[in-house]
C-alpha atoms as a PDB file:
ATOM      1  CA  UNK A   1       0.811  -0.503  14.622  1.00  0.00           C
ATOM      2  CA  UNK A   2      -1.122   2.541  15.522  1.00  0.00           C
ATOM      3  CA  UNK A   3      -3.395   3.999  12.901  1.00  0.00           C
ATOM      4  CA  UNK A   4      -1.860   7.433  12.659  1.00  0.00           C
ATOM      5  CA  UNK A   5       1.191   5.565  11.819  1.00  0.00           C
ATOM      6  CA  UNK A   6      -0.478   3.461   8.829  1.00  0.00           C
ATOM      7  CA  UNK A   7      -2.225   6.805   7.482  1.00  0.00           C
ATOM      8  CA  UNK A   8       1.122   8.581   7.678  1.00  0.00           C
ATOM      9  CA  UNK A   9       2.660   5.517   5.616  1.00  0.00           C
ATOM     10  CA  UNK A  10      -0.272   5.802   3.252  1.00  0.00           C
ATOM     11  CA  UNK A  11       0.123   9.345   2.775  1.00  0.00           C
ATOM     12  CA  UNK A  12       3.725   8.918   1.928  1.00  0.00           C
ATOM     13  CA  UNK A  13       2.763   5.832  -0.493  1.00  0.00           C
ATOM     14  CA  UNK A  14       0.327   8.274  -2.377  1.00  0.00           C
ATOM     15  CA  UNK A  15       3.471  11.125  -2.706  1.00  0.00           C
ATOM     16  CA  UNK A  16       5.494   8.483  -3.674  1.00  0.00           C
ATOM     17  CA  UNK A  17       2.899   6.767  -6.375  1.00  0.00           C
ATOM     18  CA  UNK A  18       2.298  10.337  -7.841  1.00  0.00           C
ATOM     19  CA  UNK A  19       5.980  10.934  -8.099  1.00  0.00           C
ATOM     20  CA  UNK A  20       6.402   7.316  -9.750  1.00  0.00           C
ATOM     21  CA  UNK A  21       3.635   8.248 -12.397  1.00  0.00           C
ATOM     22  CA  UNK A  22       4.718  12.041 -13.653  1.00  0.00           C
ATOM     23  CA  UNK A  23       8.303  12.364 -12.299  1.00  0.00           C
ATOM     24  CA  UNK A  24      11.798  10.274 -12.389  1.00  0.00           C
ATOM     25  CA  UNK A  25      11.459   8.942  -9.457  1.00  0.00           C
ATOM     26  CA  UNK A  26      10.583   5.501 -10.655  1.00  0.00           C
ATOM     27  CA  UNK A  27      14.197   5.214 -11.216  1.00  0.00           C
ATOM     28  CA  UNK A  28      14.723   4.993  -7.403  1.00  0.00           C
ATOM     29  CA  UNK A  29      11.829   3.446  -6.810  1.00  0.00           C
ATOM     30  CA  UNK A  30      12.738   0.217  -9.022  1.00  0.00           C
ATOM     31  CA  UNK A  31      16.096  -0.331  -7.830  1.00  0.00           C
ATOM     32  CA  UNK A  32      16.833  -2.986  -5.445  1.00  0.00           C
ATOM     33  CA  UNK A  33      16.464  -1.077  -2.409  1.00  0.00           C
ATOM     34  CA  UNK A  34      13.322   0.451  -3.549  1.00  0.00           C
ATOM     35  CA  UNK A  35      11.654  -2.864  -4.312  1.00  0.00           C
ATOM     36  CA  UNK A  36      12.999  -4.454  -1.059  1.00  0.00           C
ATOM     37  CA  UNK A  37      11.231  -1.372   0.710  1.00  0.00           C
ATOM     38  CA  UNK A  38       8.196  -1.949  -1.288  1.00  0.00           C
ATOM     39  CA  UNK A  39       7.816  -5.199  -1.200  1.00  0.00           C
ATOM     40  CA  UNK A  40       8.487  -5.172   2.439  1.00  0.00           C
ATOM     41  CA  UNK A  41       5.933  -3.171   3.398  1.00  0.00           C
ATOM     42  CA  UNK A  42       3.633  -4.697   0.986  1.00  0.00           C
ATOM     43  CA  UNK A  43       4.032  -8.084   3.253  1.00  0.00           C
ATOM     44  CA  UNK A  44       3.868  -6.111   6.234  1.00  0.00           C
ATOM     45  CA  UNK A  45       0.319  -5.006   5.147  1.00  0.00           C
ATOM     46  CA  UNK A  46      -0.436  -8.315   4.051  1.00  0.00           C
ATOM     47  CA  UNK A  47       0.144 -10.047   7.450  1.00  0.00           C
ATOM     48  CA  UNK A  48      -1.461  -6.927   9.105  1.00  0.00           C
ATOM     49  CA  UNK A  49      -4.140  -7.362   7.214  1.00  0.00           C
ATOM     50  CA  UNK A  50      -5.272 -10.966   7.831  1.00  0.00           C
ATOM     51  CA  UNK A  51      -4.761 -10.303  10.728  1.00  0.00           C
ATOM     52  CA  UNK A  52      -7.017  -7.770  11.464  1.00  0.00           C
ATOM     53  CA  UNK A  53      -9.994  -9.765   8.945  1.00  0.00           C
ATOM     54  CA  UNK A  54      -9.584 -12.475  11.796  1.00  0.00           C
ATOM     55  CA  UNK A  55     -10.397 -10.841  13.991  1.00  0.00           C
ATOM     56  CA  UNK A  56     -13.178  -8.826  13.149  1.00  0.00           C
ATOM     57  CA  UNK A  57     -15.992  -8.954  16.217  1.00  0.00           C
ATOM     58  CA  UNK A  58     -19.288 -10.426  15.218  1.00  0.00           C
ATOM     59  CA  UNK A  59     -22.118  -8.601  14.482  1.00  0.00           C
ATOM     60  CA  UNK A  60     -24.665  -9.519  17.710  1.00  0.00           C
ATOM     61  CA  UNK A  61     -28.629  -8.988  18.733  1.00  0.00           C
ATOM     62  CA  UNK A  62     -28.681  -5.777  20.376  1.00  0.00           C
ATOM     63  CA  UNK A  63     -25.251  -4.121  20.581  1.00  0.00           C
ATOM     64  CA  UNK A  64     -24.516  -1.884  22.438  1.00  0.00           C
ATOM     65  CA  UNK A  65     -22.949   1.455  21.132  1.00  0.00           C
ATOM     66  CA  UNK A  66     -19.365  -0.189  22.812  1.00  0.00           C
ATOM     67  CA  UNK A  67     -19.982  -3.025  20.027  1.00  0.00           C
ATOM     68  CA  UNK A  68     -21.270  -0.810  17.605  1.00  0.00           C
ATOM     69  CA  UNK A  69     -18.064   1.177  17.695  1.00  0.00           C
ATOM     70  CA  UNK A  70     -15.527  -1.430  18.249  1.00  0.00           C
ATOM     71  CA  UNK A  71     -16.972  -3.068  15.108  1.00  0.00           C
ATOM     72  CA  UNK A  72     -16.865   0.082  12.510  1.00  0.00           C
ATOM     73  CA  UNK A  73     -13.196   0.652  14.303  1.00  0.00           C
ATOM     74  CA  UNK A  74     -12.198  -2.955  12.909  1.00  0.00           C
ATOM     75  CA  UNK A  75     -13.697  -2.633   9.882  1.00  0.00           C
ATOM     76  CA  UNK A  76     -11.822   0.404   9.202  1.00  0.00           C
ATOM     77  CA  UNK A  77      -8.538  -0.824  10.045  1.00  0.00           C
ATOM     78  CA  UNK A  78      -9.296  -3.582   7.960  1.00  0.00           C
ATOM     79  CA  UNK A  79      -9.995  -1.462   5.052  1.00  0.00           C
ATOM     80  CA  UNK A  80      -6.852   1.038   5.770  1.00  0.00           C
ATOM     81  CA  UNK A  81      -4.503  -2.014   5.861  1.00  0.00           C
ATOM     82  CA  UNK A  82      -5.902  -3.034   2.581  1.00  0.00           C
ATOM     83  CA  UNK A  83      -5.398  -0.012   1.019  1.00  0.00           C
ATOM     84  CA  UNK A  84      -1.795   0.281   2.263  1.00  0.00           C
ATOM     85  CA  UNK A  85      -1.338  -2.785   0.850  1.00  0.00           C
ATOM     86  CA  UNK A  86      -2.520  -1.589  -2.595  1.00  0.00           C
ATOM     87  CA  UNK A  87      -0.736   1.049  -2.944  1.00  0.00           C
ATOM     88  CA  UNK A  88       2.509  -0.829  -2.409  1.00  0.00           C
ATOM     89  CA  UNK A  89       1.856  -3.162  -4.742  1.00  0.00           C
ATOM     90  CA  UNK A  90       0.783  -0.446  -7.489  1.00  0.00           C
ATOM     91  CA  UNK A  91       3.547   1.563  -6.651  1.00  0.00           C
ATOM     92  CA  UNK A  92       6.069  -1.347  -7.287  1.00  0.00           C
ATOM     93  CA  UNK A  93       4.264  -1.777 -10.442  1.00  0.00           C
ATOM     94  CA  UNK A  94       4.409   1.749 -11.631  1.00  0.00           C
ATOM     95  CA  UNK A  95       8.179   1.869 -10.961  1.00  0.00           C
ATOM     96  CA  UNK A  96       9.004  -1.718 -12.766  1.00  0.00           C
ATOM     97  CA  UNK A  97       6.958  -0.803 -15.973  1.00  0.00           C
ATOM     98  CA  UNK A  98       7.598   3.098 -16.542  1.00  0.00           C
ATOM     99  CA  UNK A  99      11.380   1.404 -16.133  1.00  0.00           C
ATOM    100  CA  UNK A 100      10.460  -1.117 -18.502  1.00  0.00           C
ATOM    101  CA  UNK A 101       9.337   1.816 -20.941  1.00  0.00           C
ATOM    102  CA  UNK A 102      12.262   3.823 -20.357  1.00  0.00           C
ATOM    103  CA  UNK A 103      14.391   1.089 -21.548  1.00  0.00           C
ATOM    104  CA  UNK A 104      12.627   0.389 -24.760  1.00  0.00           C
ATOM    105  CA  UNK A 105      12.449   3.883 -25.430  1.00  0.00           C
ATOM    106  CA  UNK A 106      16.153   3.923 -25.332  1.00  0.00           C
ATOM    107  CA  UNK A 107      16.684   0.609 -27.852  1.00  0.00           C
ATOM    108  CA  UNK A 108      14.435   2.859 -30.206  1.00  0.00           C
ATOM    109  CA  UNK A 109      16.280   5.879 -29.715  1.00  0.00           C
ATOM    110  CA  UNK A 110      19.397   4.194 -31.033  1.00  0.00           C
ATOM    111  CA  UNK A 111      18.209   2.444 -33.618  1.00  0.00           C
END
């Protein structure tokens, strides 16, 4: 997956995380469909992930600049595949417990 791909997915994740928190979107979001999606892409990220932590290149005596970039370029895809993986996971969790509160709320309305 190309990295302007995974930073378009994480900017969408972040819309869609901020919309979970202060808007009704979590209603969506914790449906079926929206947790499939989630969850989806969270083990997408996962397997993208450990895959990318094996096979970080080895820090060597004397690299060259070649190495030196080709190193900082895995770690960073390491870290953005991590962090795409965060965010789905905390956006899944948003949605399932502001849906959670919604329903209590509710019981205690019509009490």
């Amino acid at each position: 997956v190309s990295n302007s791909l995974s930073y378009g997915v994480l900017g969408l994740l972040t819309i869609a995380l901020v919309a979970n928190c202060f808007t009704r979107f979590f209603a969506t979001s914790d449906k079926v469909l929206g947790r499939s999606v989630l969850l989806a892409l969270a083990a997408f990220f996962y397997v993208m992930w450990q895959i990318d932590v094996m096979q970080l290149p080895l820090k060597t005596e004397n690299p060259s600049d070649a190495d030196k970039a080709a190193y900082y370029k895995a770690g960073r895809d390491v870290y953005l595949e991590f962090s795409c993986l965060l965010i789905c996971l905390f956006n899944f969790a948003v949605a399932k417990l502001r849906a959670e509160n919604e329903e209590m709320r509710q019981e205690i309305r019509k009490k």
